[in-house]
PDB file of N, CA and C in Angstrom:
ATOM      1  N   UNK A   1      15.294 -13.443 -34.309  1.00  0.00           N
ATOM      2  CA  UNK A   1      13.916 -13.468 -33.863  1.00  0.00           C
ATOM      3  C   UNK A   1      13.526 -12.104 -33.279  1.00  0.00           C
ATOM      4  N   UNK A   2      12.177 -11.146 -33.753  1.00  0.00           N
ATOM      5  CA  UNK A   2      11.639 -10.335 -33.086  1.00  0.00           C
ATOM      6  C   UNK A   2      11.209 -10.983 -31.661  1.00  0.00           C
ATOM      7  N   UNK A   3      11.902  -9.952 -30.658  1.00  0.00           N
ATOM      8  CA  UNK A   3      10.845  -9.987 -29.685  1.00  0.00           C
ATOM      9  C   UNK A   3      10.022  -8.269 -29.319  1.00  0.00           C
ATOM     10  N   UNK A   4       8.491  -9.242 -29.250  1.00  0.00           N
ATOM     11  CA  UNK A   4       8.137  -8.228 -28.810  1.00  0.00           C
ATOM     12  C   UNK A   4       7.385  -7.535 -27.390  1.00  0.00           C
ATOM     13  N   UNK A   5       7.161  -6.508 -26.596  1.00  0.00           N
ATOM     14  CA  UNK A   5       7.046  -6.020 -25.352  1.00  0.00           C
ATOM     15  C   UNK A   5       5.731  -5.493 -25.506  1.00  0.00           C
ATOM     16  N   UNK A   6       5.258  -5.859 -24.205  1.00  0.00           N
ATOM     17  CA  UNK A   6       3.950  -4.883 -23.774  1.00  0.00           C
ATOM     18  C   UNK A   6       4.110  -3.218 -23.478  1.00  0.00           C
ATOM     19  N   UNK A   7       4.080  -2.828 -23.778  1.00  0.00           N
ATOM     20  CA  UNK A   7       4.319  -1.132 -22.913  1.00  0.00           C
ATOM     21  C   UNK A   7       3.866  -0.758 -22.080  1.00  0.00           C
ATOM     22  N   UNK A   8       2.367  -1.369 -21.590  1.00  0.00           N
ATOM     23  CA  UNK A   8       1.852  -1.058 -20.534  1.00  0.00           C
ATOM     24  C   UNK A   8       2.241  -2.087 -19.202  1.00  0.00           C
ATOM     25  N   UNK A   9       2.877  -3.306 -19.982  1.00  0.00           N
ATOM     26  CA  UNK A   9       3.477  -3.804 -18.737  1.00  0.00           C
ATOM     27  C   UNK A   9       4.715  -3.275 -18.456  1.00  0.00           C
ATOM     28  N   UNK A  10       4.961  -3.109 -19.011  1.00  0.00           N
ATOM     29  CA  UNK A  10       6.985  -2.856 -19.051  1.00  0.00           C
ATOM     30  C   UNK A  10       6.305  -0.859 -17.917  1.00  0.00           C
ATOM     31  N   UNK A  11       5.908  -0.183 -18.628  1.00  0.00           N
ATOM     32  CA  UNK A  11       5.460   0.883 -17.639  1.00  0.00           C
ATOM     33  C   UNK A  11       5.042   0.176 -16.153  1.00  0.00           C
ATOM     34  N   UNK A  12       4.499  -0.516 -16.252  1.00  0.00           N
ATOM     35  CA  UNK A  12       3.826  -0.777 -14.645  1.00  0.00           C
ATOM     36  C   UNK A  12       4.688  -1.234 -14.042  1.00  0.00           C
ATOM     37  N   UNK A  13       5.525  -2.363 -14.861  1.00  0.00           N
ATOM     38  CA  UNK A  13       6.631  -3.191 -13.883  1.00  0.00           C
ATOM     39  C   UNK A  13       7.590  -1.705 -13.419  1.00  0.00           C
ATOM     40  N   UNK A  14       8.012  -0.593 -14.075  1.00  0.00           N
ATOM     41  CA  UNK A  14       8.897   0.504 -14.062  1.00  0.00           C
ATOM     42  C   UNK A  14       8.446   1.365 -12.647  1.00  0.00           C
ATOM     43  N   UNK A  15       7.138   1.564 -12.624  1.00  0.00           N
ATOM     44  CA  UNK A  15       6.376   2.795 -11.673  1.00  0.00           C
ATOM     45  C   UNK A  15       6.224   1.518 -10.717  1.00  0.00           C
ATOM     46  N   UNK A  16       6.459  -0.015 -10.666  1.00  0.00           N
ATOM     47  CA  UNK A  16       6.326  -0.484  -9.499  1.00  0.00           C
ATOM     48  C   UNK A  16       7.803  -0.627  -8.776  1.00  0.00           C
ATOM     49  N   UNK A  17       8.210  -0.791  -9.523  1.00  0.00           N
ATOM     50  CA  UNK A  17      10.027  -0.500  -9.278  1.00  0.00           C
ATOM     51  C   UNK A  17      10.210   0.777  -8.172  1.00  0.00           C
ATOM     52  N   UNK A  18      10.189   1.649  -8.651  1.00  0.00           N
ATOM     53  CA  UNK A  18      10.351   3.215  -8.656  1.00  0.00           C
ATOM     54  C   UNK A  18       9.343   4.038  -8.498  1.00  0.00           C
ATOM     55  N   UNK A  19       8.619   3.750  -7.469  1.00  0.00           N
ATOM     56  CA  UNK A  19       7.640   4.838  -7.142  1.00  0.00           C
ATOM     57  C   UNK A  19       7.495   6.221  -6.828  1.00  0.00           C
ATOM     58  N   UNK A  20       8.816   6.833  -7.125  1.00  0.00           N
ATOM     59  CA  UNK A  20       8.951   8.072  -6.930  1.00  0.00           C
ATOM     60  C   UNK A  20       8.313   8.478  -8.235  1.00  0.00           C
ATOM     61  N   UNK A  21       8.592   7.887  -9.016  1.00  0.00           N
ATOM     62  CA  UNK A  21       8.170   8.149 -10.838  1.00  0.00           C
ATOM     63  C   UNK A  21       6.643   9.088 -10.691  1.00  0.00           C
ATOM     64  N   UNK A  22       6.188   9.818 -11.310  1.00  0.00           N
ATOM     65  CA  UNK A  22       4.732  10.551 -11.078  1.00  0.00           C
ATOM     66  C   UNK A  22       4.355  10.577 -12.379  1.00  0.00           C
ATOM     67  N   UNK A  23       5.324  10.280 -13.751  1.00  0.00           N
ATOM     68  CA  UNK A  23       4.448  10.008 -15.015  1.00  0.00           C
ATOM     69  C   UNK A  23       5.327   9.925 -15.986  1.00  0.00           C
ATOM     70  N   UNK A  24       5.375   9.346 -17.239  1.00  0.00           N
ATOM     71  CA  UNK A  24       5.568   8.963 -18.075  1.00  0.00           C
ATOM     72  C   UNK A  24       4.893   9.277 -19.430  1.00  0.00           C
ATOM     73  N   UNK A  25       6.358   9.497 -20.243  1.00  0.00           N
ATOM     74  CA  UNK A  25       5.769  10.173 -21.463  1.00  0.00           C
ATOM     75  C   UNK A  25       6.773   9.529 -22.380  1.00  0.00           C
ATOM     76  N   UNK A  26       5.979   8.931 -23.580  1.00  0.00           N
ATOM     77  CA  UNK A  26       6.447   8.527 -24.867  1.00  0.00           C
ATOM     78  C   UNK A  26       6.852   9.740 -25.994  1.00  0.00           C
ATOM     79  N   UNK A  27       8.502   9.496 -26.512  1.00  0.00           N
ATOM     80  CA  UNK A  27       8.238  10.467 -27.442  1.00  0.00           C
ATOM     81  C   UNK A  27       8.765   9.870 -28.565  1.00  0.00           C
ATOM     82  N   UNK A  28       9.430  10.616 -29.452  1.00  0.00           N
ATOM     83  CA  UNK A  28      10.616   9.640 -30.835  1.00  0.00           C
ATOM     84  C   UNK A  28       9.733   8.897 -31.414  1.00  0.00           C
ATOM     85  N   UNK A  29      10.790   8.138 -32.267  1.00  0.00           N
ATOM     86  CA  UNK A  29       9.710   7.251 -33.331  1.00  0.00           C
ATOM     87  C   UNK A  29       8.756   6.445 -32.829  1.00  0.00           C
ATOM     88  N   UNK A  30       8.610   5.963 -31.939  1.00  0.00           N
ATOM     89  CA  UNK A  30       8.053   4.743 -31.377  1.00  0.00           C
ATOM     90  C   UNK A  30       6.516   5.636 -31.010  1.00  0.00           C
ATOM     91  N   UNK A  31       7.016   6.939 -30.452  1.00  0.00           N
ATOM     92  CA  UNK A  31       5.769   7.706 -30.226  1.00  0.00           C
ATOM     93  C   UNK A  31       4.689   7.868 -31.191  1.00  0.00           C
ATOM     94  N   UNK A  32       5.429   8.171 -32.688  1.00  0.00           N
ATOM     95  CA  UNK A  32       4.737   8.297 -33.958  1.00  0.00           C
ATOM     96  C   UNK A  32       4.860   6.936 -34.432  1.00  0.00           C
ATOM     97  N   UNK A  33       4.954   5.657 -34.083  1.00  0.00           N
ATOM     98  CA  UNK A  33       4.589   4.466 -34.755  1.00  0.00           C
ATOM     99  C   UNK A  33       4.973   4.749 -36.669  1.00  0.00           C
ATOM    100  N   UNK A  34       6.555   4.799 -36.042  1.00  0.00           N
ATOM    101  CA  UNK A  34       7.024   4.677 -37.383  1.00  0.00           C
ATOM    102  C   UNK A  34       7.572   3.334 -38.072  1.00  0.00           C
ATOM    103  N   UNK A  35       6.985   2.741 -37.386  1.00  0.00           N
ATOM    104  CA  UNK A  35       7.211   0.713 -38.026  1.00  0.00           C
ATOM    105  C   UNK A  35       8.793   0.463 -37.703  1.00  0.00           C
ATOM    106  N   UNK A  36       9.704   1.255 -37.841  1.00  0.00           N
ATOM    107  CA  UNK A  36      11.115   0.565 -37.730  1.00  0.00           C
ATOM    108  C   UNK A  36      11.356  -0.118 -36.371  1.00  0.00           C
ATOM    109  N   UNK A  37      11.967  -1.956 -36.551  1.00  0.00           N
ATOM    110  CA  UNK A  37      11.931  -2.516 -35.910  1.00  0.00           C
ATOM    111  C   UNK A  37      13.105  -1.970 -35.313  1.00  0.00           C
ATOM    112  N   UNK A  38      14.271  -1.143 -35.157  1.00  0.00           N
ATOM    113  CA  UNK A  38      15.410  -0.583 -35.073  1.00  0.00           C
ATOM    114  C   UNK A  38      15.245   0.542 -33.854  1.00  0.00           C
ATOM    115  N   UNK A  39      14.257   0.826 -34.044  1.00  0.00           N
ATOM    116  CA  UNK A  39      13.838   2.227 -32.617  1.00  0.00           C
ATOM    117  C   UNK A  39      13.631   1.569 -31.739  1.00  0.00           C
ATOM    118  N   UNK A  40      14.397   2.452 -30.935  1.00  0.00           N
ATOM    119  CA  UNK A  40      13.850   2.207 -29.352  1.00  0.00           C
ATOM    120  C   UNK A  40      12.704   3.132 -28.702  1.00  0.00           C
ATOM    121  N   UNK A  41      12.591   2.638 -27.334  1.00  0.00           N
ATOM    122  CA  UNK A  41      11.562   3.286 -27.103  1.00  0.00           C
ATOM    123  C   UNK A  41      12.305   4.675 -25.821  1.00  0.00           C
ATOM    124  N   UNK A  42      12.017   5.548 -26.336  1.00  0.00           N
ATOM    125  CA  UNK A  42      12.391   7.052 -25.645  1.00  0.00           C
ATOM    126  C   UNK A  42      11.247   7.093 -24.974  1.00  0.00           C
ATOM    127  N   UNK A  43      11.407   7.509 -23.928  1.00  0.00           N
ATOM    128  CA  UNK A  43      10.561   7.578 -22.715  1.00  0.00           C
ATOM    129  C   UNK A  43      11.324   8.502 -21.499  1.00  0.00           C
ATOM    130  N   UNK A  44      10.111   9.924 -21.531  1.00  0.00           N
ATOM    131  CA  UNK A  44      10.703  10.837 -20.338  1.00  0.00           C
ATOM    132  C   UNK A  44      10.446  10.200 -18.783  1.00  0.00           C
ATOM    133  N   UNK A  45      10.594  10.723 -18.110  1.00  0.00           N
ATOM    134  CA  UNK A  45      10.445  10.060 -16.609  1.00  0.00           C
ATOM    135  C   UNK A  45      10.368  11.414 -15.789  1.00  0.00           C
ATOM    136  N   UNK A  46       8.878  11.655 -15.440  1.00  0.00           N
ATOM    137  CA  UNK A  46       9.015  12.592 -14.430  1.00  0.00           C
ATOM    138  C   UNK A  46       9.392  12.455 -13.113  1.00  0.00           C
ATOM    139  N   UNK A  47       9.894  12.811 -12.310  1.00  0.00           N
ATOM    140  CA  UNK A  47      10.150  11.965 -10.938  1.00  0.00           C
ATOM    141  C   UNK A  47       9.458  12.885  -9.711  1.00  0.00           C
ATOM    142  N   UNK A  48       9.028  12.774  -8.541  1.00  0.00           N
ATOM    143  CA  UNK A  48       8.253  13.466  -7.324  1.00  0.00           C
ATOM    144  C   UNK A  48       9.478  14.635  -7.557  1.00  0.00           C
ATOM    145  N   UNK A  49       9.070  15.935  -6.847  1.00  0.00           N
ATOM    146  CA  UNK A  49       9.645  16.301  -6.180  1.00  0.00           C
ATOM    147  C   UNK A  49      10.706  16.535  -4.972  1.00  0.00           C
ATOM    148  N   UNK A  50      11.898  16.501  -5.186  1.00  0.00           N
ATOM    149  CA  UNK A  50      12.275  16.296  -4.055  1.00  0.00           C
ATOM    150  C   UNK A  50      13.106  14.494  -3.994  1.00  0.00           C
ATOM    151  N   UNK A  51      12.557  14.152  -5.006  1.00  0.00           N
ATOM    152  CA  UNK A  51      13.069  12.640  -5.119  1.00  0.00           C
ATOM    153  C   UNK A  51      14.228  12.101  -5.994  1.00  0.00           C
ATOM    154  N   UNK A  52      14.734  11.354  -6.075  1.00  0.00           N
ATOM    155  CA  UNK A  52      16.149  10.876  -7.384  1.00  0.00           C
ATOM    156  C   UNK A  52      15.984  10.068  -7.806  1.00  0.00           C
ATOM    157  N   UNK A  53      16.428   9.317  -8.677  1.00  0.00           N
ATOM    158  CA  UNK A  53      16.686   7.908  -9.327  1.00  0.00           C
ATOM    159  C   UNK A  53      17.737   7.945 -10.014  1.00  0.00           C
ATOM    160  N   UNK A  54      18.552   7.235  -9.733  1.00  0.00           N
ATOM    161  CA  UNK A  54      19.921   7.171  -9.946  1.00  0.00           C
ATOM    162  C   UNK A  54      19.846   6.362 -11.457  1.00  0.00           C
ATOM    163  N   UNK A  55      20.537   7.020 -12.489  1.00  0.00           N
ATOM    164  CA  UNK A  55      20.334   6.783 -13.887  1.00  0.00           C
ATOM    165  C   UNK A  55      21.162   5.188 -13.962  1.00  0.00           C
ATOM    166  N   UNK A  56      21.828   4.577 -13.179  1.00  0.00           N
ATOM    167  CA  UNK A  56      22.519   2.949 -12.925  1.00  0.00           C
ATOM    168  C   UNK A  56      20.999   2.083 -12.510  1.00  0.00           C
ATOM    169  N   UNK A  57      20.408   2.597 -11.792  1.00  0.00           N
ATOM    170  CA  UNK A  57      19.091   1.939 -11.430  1.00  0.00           C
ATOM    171  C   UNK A  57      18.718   1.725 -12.772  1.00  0.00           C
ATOM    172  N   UNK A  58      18.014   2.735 -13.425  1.00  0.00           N
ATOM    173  CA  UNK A  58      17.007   2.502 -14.622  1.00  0.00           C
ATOM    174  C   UNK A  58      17.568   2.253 -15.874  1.00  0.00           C
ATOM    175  N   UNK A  59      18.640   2.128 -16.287  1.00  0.00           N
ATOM    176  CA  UNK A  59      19.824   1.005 -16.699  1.00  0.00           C
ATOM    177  C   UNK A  59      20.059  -0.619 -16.561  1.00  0.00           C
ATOM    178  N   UNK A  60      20.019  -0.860 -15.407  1.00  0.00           N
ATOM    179  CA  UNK A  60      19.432  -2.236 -15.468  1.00  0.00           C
ATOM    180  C   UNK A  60      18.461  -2.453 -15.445  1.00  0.00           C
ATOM    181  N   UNK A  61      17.256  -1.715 -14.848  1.00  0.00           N
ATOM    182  CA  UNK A  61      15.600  -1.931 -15.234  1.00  0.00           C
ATOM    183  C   UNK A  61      15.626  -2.634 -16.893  1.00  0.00           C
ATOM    184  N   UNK A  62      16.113  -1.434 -17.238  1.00  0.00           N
ATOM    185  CA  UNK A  62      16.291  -1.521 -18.959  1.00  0.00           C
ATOM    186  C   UNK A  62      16.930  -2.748 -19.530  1.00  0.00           C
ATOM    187  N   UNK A  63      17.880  -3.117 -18.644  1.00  0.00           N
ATOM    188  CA  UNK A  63      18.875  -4.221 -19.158  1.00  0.00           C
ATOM    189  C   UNK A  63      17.672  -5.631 -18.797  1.00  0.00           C
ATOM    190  N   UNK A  64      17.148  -5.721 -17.628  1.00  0.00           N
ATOM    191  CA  UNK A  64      16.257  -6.997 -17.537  1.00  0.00           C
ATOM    192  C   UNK A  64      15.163  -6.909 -18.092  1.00  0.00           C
ATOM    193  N   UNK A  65      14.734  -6.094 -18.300  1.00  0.00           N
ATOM    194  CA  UNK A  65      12.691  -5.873 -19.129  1.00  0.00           C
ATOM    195  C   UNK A  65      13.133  -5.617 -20.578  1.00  0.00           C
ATOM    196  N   UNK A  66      14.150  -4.497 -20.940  1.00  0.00           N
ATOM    197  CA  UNK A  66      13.582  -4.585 -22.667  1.00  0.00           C
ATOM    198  C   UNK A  66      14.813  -3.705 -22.560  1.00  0.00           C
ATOM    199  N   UNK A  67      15.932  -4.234 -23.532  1.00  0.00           N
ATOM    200  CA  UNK A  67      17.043  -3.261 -23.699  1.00  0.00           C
ATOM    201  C   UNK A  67      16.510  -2.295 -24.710  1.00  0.00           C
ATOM    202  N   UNK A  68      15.595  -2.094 -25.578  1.00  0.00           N
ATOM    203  CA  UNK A  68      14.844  -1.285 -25.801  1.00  0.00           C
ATOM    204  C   UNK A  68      14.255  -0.043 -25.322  1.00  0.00           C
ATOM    205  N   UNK A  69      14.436   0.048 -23.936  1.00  0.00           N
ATOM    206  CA  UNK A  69      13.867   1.177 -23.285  1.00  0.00           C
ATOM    207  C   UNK A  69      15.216   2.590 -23.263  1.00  0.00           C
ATOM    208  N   UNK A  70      14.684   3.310 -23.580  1.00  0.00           N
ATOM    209  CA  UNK A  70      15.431   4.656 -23.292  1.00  0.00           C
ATOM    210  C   UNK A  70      14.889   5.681 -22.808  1.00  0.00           C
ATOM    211  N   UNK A  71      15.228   5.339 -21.027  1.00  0.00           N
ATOM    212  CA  UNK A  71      14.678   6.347 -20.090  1.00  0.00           C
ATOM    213  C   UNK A  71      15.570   7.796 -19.888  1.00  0.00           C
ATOM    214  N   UNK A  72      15.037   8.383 -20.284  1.00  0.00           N
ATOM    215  CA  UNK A  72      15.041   9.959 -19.771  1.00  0.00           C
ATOM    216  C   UNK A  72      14.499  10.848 -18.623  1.00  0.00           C
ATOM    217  N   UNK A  73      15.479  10.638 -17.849  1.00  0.00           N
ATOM    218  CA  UNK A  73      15.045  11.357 -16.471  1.00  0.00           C
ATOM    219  C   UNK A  73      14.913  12.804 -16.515  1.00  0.00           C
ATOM    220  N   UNK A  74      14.388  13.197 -16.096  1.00  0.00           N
ATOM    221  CA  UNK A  74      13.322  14.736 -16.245  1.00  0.00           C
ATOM    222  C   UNK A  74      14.107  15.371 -14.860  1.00  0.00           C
ATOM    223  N   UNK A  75      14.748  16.798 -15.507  1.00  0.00           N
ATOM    224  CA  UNK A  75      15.500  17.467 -14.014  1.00  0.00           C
ATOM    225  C   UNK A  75      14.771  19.146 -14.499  1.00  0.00           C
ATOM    226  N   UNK A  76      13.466  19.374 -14.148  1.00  0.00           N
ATOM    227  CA  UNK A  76      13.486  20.532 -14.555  1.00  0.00           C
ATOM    228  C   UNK A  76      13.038  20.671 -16.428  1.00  0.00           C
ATOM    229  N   UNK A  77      13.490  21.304 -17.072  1.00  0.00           N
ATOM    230  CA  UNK A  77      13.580  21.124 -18.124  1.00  0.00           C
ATOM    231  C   UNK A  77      14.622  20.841 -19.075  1.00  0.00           C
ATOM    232  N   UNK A  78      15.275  19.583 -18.520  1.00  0.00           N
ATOM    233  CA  UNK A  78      16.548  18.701 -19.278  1.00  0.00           C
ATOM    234  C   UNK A  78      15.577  17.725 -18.712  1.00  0.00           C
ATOM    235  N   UNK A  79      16.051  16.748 -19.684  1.00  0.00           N
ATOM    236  CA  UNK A  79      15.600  15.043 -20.046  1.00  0.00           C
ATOM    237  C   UNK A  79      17.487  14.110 -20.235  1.00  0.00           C
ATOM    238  N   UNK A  80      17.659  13.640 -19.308  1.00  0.00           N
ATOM    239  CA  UNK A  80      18.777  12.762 -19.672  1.00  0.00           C
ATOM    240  C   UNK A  80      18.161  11.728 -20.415  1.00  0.00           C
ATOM    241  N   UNK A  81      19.165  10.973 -21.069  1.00  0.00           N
ATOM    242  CA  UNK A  81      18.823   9.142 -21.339  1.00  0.00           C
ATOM    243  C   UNK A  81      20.304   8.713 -20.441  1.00  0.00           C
ATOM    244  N   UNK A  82      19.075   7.785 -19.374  1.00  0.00           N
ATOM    245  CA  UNK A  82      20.341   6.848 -18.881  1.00  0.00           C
ATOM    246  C   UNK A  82      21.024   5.853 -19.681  1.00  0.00           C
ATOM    247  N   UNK A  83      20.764   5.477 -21.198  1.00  0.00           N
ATOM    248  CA  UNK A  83      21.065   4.770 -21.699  1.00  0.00           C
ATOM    249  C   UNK A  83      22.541   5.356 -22.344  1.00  0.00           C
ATOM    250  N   UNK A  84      22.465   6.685 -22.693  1.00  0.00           N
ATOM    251  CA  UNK A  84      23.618   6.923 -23.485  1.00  0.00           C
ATOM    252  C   UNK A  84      23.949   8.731 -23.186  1.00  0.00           C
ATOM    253  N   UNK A  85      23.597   8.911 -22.196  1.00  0.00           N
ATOM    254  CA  UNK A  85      23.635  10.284 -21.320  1.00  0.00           C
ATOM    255  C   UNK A  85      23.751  11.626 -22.573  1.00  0.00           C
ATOM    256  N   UNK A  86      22.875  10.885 -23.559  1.00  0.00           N
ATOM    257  CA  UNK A  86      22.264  12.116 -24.764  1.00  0.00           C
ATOM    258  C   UNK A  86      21.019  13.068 -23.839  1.00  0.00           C
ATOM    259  N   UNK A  87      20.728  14.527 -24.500  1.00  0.00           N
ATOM    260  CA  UNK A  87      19.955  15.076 -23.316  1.00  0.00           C
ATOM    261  C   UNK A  87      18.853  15.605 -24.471  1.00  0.00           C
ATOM    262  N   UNK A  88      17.874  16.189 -24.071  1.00  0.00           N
ATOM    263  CA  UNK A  88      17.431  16.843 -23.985  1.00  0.00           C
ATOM    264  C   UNK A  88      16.748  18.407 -23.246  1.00  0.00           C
ATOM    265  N   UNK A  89      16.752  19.745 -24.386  1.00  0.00           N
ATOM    266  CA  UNK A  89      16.799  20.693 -23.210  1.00  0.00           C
ATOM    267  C   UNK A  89      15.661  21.628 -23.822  1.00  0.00           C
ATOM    268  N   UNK A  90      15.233  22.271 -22.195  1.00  0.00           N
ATOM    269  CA  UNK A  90      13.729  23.137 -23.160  1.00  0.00           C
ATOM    270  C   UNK A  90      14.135  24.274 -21.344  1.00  0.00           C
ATOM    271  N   UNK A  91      12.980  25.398 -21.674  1.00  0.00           N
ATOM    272  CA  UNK A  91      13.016  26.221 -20.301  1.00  0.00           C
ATOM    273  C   UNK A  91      12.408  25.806 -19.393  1.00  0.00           C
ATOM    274  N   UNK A  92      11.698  24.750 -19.904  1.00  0.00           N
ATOM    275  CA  UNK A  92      10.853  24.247 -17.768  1.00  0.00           C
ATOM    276  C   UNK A  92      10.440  22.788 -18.823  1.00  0.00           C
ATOM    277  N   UNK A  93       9.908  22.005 -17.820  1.00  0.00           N
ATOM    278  CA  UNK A  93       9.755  20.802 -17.668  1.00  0.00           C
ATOM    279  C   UNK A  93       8.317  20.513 -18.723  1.00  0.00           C
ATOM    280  N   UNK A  94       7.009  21.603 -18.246  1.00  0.00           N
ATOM    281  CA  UNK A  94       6.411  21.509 -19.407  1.00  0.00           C
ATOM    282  C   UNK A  94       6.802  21.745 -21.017  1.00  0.00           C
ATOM    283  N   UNK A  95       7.782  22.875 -21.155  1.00  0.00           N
ATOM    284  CA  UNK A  95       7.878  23.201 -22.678  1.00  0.00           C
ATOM    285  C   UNK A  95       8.316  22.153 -22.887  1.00  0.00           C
ATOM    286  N   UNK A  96       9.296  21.010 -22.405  1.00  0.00           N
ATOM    287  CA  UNK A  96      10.406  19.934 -22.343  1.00  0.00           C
ATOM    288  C   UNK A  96       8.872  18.806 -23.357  1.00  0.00           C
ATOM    289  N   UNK A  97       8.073  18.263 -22.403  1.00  0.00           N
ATOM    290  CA  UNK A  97       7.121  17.699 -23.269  1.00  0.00           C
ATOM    291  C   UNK A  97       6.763  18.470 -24.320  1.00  0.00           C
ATOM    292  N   UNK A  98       6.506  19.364 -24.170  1.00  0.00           N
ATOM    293  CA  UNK A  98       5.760  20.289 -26.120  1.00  0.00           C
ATOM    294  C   UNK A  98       7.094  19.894 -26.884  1.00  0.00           C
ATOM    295  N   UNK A  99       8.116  20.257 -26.863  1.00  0.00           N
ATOM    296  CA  UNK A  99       9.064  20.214 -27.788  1.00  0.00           C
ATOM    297  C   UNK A  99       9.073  19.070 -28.062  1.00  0.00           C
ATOM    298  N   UNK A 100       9.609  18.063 -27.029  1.00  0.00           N
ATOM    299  CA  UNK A 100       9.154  16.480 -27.647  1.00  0.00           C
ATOM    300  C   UNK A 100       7.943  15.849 -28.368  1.00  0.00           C
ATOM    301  N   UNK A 101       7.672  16.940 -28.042  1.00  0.00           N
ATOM    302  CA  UNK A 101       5.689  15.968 -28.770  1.00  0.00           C
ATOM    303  C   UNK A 101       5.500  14.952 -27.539  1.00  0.00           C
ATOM    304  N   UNK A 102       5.768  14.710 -26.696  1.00  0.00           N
ATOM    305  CA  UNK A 102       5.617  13.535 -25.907  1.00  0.00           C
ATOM    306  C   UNK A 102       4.126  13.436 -25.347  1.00  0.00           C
ATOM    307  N   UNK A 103       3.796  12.426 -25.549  1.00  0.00           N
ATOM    308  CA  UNK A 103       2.257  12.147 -24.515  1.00  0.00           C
ATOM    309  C   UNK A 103       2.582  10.787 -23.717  1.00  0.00           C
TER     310      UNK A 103
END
């Protein structure tokens, strides 16, 4: 059986969780609505300044709302995934979104 997720809830339930969070950006297939039921959803995570989120936190976020989610915590211009500690890397935090395409 497909199941399927809201994104704008699954975001709200996330930034109500974790309010350090300051924004969120979709990138990967799911960004370009490439139909495969097989993608997950890649998602950067900017966090405050000055603030953390421990990549075990947003791991089980992930594990109870949508094992689907693949959060990428934003350090600068690296993007972890707490899901599988694959990275992403750019020179600052903005180029980090351009290179992803992320909005």
């Amino acid at each position: 059986m497909k199941e399927a997720y809201d994104l704008r809830e699954l975001t709200g339930e996330l930034t109500r969780a974790f309010p350090q969070i300051e924004a969120l950006y979709l990138f990967g297939s799911r960004r370009y609505r490439t139909g495969s039921p097989r993608s997950d959803l890649d998602i950067l995570v900017e966090v405050s300044p000055a603030s953390y989120i421990r990549a075990q936190e947003l791991r089980a976020f992930s594990a109870e709302y949508c094992r689907a989610l693949d959060l990428f915590v934003a350090e600068g211009g690296k993007g972890v995934s707490c899901a599988n500690e694959s990275h992403e890397r750019a020179a600052s935090f903005g180029e980090l979104v351009i290179r992803l395409e992320a909005v």
